[in-house]
N, C-alpha and C. Protein backbone atom coordinates (compact mmCIF):
# COMPACT_ATOMS: atom_id res chain seq x y z
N UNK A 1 180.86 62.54 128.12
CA UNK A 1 181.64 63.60 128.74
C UNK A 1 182.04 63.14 130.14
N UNK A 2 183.10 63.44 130.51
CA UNK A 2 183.97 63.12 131.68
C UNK A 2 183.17 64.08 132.59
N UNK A 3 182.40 63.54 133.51
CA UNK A 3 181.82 64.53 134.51
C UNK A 3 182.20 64.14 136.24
N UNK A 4 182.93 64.75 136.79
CA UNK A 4 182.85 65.32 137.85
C UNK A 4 182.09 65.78 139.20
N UNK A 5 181.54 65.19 140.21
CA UNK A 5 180.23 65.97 140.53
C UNK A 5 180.88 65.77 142.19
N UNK A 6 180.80 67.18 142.49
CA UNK A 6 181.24 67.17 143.74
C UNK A 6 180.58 67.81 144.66
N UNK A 7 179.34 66.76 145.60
CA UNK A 7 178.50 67.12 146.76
C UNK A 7 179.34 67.50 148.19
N UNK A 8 178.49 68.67 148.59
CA UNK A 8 178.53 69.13 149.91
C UNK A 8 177.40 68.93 150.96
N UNK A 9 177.11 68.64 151.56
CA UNK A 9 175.82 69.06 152.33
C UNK A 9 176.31 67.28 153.31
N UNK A 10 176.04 68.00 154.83
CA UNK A 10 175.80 67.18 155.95
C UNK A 10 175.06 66.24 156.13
N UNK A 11 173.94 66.25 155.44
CA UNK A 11 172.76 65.53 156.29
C UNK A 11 172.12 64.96 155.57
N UNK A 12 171.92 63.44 154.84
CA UNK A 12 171.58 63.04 153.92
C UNK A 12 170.54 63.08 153.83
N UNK A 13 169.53 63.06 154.59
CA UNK A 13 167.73 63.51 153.88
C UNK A 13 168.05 64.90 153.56
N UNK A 14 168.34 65.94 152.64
CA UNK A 14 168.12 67.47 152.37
C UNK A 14 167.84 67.29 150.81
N UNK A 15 167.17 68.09 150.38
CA UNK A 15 166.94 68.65 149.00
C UNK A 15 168.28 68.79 148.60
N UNK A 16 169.36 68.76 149.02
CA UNK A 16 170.72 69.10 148.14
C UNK A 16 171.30 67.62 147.54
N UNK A 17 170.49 67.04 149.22
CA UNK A 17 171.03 65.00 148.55
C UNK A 17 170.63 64.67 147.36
N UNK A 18 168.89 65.30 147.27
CA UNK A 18 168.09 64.98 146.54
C UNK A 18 168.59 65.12 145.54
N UNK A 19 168.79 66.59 145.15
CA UNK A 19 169.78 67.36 144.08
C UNK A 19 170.81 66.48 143.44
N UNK A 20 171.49 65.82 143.74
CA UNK A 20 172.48 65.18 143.67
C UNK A 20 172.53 64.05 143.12
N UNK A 21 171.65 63.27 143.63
CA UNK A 21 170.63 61.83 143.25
C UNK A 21 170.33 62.49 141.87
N UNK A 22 169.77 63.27 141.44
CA UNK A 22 169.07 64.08 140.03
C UNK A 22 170.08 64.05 138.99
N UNK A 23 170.99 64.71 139.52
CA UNK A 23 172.18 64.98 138.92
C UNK A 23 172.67 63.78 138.34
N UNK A 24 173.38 63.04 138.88
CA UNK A 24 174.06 61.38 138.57
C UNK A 24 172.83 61.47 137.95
N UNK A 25 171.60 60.70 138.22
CA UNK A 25 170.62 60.01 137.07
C UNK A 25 170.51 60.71 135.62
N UNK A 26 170.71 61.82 135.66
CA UNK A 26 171.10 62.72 134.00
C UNK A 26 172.34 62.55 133.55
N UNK A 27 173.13 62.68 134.49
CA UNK A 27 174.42 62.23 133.47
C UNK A 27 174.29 61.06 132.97
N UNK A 28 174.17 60.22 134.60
CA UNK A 28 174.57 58.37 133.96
C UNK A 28 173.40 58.08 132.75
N UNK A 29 172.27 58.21 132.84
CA UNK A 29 171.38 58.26 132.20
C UNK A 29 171.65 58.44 130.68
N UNK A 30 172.51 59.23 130.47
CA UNK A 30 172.88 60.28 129.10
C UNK A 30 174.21 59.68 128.92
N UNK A 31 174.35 58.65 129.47
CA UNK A 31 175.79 57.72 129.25
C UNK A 31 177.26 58.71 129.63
N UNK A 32 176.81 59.66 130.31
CA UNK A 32 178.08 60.52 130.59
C UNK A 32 179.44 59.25 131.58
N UNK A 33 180.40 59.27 131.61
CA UNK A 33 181.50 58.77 132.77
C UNK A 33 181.07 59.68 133.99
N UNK A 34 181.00 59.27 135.26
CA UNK A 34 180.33 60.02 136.10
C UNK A 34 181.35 59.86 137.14
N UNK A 35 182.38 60.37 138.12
CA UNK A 35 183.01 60.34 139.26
C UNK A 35 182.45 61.42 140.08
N UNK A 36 182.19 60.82 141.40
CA UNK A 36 181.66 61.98 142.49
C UNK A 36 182.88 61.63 143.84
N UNK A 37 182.56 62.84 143.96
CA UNK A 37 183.07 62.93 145.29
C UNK A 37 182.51 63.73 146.66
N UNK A 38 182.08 63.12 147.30
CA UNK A 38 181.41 63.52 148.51
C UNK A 38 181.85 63.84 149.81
N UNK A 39 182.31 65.18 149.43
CA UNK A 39 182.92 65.44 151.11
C UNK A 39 182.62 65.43 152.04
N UNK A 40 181.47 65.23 152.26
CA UNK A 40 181.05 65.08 153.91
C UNK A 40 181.05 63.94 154.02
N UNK A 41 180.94 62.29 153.12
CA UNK A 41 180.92 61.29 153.45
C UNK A 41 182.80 60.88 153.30
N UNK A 42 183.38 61.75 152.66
CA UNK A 42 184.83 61.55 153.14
C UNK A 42 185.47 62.04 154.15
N UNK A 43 184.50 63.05 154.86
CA UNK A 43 185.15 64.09 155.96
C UNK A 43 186.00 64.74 155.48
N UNK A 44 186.34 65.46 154.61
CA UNK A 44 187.62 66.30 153.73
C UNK A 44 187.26 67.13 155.08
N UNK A 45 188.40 67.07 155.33
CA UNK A 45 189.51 68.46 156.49
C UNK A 45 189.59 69.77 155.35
N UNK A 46 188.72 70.78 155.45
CA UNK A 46 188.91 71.62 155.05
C UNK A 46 189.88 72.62 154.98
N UNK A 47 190.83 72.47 156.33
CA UNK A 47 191.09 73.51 156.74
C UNK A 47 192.63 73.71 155.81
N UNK A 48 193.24 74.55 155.43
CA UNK A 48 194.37 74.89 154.93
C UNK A 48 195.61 75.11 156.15
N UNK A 49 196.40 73.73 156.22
CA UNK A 49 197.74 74.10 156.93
C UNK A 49 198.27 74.96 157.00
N UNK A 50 199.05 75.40 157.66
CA UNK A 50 200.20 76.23 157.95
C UNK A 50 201.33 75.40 156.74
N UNK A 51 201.55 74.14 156.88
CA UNK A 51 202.49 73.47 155.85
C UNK A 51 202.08 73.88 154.88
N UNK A 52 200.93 73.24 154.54
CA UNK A 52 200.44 73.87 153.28
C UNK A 52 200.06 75.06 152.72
N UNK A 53 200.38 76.30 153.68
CA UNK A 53 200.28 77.43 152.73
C UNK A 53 201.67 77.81 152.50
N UNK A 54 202.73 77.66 153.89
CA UNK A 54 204.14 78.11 153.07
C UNK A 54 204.71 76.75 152.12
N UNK A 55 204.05 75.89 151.66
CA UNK A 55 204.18 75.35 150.20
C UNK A 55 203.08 75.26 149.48
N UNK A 56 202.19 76.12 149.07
CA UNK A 56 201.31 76.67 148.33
C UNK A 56 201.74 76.67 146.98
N UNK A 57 203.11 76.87 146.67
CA UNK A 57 203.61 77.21 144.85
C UNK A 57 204.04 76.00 144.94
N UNK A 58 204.46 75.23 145.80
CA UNK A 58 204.92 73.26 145.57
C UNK A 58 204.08 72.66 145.03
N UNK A 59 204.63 71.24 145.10
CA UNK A 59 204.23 70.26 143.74
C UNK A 59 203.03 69.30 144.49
N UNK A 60 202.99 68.81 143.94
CA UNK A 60 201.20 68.24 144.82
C UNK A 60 202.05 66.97 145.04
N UNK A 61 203.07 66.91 144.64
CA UNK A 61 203.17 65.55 145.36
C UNK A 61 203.79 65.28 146.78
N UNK A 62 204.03 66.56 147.51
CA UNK A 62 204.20 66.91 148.64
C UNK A 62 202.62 66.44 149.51
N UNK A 63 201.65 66.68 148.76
CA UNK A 63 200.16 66.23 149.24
C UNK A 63 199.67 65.11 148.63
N UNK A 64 199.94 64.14 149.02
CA UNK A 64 200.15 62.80 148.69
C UNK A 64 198.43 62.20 149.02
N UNK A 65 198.16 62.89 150.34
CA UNK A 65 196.33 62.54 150.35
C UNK A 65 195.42 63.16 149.57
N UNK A 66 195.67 64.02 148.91
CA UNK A 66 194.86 64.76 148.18
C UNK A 66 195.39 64.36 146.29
N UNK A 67 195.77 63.05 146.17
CA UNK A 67 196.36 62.42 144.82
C UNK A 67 194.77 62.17 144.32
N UNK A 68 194.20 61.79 145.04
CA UNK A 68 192.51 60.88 143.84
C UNK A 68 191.76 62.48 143.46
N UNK A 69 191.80 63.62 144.70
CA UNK A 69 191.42 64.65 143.78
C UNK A 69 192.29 65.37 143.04
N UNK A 70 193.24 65.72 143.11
CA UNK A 70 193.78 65.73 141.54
C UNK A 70 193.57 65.34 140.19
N UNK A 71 193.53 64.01 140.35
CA UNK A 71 193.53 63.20 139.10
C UNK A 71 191.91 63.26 139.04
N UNK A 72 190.73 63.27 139.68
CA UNK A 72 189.58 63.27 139.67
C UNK A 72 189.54 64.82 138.54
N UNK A 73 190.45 65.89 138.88
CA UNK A 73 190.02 67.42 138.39
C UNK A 73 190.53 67.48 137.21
N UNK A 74 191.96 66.48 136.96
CA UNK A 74 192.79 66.49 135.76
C UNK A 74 191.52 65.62 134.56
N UNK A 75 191.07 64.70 135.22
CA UNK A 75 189.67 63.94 134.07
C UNK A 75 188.66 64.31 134.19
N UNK A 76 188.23 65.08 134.41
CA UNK A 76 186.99 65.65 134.09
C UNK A 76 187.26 66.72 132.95
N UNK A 77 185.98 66.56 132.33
CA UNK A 77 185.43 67.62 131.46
C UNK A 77 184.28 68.73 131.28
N UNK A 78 183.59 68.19 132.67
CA UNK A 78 182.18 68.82 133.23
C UNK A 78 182.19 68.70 134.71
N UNK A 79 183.05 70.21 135.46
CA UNK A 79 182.35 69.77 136.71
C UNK A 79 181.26 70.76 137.10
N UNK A 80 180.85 69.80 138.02
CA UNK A 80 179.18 70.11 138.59
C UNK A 80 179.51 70.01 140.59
N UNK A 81 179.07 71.19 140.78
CA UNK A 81 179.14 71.09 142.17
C UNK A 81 178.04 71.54 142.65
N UNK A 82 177.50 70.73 143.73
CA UNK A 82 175.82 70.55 144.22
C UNK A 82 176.34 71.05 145.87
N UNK A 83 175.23 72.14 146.05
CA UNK A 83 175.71 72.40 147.48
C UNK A 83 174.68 73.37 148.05
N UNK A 84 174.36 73.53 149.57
CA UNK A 84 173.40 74.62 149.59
C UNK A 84 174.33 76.04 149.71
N UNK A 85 173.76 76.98 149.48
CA UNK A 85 174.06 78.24 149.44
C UNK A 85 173.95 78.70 151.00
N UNK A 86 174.91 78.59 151.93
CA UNK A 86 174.89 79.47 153.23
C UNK A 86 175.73 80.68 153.93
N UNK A 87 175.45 81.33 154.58
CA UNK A 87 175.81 82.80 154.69
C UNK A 87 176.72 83.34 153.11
N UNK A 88 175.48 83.16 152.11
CA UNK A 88 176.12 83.89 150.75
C UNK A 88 177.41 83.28 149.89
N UNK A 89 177.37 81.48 150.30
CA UNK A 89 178.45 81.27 149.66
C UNK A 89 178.45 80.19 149.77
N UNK A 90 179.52 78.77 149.63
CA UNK A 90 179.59 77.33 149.66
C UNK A 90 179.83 77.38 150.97
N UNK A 91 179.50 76.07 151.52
CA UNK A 91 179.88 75.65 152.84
C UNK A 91 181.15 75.47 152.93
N UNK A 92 181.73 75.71 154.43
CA UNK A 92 183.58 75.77 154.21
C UNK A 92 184.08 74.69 154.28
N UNK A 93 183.48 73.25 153.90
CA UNK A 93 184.28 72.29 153.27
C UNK A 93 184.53 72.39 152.42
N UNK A 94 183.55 72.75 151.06
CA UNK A 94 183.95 72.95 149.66
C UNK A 94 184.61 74.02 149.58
N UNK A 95 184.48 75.08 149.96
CA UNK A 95 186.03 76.27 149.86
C UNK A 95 187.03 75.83 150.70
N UNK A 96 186.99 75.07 151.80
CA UNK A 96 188.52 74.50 152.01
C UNK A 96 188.70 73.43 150.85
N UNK A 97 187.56 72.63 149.91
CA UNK A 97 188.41 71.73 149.04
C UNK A 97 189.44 72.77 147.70
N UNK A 98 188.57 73.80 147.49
CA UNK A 98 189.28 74.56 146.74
C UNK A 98 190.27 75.37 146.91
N UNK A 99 190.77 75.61 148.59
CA UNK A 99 191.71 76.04 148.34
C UNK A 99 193.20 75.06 148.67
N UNK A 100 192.47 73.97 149.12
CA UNK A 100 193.50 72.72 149.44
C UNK A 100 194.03 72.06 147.99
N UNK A 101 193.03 71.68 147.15
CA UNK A 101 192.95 71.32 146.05
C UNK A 101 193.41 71.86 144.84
N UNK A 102 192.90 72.93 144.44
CA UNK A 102 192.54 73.44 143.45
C UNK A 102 194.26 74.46 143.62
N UNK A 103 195.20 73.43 143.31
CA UNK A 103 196.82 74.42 143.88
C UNK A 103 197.54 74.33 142.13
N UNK A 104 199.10 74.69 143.00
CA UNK A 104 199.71 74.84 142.12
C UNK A 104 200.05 73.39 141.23
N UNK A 105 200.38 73.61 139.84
CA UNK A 105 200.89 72.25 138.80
C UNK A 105 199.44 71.58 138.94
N UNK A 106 198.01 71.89 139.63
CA UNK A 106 196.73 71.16 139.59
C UNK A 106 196.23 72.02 138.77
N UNK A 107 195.63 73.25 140.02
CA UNK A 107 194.72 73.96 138.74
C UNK A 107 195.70 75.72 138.07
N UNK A 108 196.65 75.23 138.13
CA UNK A 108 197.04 76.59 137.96
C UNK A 108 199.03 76.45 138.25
N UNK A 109 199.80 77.42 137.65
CA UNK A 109 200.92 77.18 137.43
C UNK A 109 201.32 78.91 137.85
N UNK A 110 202.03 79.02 138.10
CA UNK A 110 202.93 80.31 138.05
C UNK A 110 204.19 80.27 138.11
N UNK A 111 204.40 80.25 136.69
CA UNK A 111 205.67 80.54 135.87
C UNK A 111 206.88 81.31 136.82
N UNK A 112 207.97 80.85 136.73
CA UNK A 112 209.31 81.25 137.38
C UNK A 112 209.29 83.27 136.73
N UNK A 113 209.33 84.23 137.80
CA UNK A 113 209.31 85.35 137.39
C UNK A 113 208.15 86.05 136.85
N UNK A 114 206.84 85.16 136.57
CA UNK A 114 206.00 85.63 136.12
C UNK A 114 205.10 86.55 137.46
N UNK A 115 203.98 87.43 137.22
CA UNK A 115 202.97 87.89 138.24
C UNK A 115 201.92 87.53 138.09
N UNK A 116 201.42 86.72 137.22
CA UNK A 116 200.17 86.23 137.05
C UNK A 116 200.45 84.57 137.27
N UNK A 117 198.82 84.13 137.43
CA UNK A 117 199.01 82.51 137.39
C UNK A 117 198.51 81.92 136.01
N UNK A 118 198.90 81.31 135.46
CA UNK A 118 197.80 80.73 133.95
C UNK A 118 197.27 79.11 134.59
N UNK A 119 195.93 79.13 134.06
CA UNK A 119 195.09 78.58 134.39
C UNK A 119 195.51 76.54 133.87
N UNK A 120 195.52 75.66 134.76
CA UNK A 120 195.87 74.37 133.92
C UNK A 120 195.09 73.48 134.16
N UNK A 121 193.57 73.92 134.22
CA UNK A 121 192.81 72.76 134.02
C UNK A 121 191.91 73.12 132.57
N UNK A 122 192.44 73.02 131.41
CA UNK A 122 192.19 73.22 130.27
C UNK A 122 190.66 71.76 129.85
N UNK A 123 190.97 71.43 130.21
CA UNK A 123 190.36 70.05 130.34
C UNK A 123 188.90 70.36 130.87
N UNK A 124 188.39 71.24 131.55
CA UNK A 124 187.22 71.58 131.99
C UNK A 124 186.35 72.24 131.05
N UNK A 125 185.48 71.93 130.58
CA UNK A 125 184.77 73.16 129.53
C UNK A 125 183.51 73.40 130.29
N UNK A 126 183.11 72.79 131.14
CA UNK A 126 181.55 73.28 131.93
C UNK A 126 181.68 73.23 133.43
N UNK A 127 181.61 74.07 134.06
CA UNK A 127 181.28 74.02 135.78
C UNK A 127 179.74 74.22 135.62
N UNK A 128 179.25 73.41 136.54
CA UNK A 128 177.72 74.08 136.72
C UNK A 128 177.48 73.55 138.51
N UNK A 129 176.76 74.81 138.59
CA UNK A 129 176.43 74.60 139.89
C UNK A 129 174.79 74.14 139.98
N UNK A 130 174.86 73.67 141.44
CA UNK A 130 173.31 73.04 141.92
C UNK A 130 173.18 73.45 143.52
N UNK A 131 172.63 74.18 143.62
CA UNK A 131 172.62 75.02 144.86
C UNK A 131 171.41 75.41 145.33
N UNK A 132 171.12 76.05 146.36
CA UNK A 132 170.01 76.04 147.33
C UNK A 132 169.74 77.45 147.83
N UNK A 133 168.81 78.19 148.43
CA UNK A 133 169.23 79.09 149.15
C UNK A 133 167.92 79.81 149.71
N UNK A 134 168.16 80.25 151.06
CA UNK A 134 167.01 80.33 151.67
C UNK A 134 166.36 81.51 151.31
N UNK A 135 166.99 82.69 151.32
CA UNK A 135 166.70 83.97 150.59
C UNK A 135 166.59 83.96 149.26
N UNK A 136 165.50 85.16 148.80
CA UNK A 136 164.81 85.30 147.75
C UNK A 136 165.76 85.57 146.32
N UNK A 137 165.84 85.43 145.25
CA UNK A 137 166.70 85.57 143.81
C UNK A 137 167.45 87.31 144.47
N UNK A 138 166.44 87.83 144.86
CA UNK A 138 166.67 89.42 144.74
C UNK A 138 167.73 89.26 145.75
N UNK A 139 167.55 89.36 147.07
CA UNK A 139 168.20 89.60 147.96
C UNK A 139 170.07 88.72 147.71
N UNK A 140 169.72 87.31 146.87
CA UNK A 140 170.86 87.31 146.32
C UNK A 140 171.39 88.58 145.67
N UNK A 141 171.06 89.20 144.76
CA UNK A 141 170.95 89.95 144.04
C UNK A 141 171.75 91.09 144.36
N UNK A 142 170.98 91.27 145.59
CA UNK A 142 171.42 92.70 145.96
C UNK A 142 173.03 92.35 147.55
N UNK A 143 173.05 90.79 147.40
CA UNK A 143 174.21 90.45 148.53
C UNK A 143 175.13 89.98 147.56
N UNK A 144 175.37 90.73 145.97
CA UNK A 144 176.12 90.06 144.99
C UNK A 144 176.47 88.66 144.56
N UNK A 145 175.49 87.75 144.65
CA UNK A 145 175.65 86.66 144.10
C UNK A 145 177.55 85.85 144.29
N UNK A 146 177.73 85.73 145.36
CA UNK A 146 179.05 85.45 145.45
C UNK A 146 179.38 84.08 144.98
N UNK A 147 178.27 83.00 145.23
CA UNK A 147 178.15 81.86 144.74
C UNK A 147 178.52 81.45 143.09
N UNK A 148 177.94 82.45 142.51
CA UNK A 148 177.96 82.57 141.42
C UNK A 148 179.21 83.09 140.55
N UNK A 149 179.38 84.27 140.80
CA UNK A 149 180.72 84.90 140.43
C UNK A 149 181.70 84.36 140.89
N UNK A 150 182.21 83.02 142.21
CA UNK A 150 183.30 81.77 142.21
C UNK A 150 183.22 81.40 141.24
N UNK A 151 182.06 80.49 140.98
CA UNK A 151 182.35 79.62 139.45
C UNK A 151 182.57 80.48 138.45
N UNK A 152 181.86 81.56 137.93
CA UNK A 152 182.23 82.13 136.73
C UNK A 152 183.59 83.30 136.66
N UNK A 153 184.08 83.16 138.10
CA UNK A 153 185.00 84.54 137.81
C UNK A 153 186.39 83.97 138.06
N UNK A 154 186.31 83.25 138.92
CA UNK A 154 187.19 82.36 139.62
C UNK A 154 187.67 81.13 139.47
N UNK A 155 186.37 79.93 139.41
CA UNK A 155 187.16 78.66 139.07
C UNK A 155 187.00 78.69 137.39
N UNK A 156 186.15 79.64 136.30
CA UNK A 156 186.47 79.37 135.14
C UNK A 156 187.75 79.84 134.45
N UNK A 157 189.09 80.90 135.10
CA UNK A 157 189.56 81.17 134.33
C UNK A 157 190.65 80.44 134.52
N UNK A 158 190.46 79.15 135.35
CA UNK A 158 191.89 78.50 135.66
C UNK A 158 191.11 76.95 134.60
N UNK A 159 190.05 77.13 133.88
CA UNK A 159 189.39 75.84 133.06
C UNK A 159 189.82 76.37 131.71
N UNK A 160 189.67 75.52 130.59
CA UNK A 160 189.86 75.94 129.33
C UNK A 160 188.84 77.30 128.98
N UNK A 161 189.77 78.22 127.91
CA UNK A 161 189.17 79.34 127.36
C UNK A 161 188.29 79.60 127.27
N UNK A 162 187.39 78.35 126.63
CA UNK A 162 185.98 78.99 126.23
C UNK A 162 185.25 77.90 127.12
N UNK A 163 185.38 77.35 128.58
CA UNK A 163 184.85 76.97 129.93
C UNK A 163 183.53 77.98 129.74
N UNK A 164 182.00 77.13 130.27
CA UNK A 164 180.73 77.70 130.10
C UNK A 164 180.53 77.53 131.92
N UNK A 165 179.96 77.67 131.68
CA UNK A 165 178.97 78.20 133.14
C UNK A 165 177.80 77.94 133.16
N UNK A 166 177.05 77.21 134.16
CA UNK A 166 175.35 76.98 134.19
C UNK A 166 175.68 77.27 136.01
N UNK A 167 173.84 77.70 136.28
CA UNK A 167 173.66 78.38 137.61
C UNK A 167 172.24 77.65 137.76
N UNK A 168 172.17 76.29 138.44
CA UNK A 168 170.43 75.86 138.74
C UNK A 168 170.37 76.20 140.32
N UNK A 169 169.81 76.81 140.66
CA UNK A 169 169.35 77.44 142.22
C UNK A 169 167.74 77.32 142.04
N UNK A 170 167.87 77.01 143.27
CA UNK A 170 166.16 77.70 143.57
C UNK A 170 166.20 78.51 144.63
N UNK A 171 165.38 79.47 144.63
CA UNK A 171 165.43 80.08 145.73
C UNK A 171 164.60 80.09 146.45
N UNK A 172 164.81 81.19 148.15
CA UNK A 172 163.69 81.11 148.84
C UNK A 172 162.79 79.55 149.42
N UNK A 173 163.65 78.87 149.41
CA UNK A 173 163.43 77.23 149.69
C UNK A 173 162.52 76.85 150.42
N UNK A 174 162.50 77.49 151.78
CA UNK A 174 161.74 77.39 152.52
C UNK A 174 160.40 78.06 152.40
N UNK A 175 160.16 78.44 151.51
CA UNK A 175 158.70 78.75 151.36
C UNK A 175 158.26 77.88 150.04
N UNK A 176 159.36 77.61 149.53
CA UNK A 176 158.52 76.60 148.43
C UNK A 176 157.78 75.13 148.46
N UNK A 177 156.70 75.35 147.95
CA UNK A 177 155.74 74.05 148.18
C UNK A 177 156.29 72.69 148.00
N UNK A 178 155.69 71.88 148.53
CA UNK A 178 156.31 70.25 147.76
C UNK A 178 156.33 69.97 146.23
N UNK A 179 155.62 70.58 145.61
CA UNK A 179 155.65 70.69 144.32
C UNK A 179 156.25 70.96 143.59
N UNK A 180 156.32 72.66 144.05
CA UNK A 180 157.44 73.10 143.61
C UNK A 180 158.61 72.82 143.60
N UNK A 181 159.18 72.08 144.80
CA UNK A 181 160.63 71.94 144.95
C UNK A 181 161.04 70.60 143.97
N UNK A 182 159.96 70.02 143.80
CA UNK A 182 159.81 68.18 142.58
C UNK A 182 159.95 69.07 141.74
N UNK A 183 159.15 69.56 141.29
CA UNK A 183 159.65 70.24 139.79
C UNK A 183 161.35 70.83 139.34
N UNK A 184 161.46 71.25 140.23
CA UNK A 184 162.91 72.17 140.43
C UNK A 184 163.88 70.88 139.98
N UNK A 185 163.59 69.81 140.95
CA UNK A 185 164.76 68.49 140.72
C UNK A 185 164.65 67.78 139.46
N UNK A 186 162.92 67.88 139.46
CA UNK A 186 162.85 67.49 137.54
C UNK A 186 163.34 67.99 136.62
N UNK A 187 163.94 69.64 137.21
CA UNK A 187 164.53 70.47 135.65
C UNK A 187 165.68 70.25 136.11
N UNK A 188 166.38 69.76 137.19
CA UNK A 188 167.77 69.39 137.80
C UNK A 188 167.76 68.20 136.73
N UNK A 189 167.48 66.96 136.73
CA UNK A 189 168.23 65.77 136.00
C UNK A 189 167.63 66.04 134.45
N UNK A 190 166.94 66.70 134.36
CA UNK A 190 166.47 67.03 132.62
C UNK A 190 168.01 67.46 132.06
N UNK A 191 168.30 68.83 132.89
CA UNK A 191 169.40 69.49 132.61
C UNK A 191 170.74 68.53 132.28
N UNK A 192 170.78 67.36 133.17
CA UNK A 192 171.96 67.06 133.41
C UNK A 192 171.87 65.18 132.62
N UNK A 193 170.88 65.79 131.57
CA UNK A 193 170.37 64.37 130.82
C UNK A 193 170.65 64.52 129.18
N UNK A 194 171.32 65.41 129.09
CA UNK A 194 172.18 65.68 127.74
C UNK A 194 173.40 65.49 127.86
């Protein structure tokens, strides 16, 4: 399977690096094709132009630096995005990659006259996330899981129809033991070893 894996996180000693390291060793491991892309070691400019929002419905080839992720989103068949969970959501590199990225004729088309967008990364059948978060499952819970409902509400309906969804978090991080947190990364590359 064509997998995708796109890390966030600053600071290369963190449990998210770790995460990540886990990840690749289950795919490659499981003979998956593996392309990553690492925005903090590319510095992706998150931020969304002014150019680029009044050509937002234009053709990506107006964004000529952003050509390897394109074609990175057009071949994949499994993406996986590893990231910690902060103030209730991805860090704003990875939501500036999605909203820089993830455009028109890439992930999504809107038809001349139409009001809706239809989705054109058909090619995706699994997002799964790998995420972190300092607060407890609940308190996600009760701050609506925003992390969660992106991938499943948001980036799956612009992936093929029947696009699945996986959610590996741990929570409450900082209180978890050394043990605990090895185990967590052991069910991280188990997962990602099929």
């Amino acid at each position: 399977m064509n997998t995708l894996v796109v890390i966030c996180h600053p600071k290369p000693a963190s449990l998210i690096r770790a995460a990540a390291d886990r990840v690749l060793a289950g795919a490659e491991g499981a003979g998956h094709a593996v392309r990553v892309i690492d925005l903090d070691a590319i510095d992706f400019d998150p931020v969304l132009k002014l150019t680029e929002v009044r050509n937002h419905l234009g053709s990506p080839e107006s964004r000529g630096e952003l050509a390897e992720h394109f074609d990175a989103l057009r071949w994949a068949e499994r993406l996986v995005l590893v990231y910690p969970t902060w103030f209730s959501g991805p860090p704003a590199r990875l939501k500036g990659w999605f909203d820089r990225v993830w455009m028109n004729e890439v992930a999504f088309v809107l038809p001349h006259g139409a009001r809706r967008i239809r989705g054109r990364l058909r090619n995706i059948r699994r997002i799964e996330v790998v995420t972190s978060h300092g607060s407890t499952r609940r308190v996600n819970w009760f701050q609506g899981n925003s992390g969660r409902l992106l991938a499943r509400r948001t980036l799956r309906v612009l992936c093929h129809p029947f696009c699945r969804t996986r959610w590996l978090a741990v929570y409450d991080v900082d209180n978890k033991s050394t043990d605990e947190l090895a185990r967590w990364l052991d069910s991280v590359e188990r997962a990602f070893g099929s």
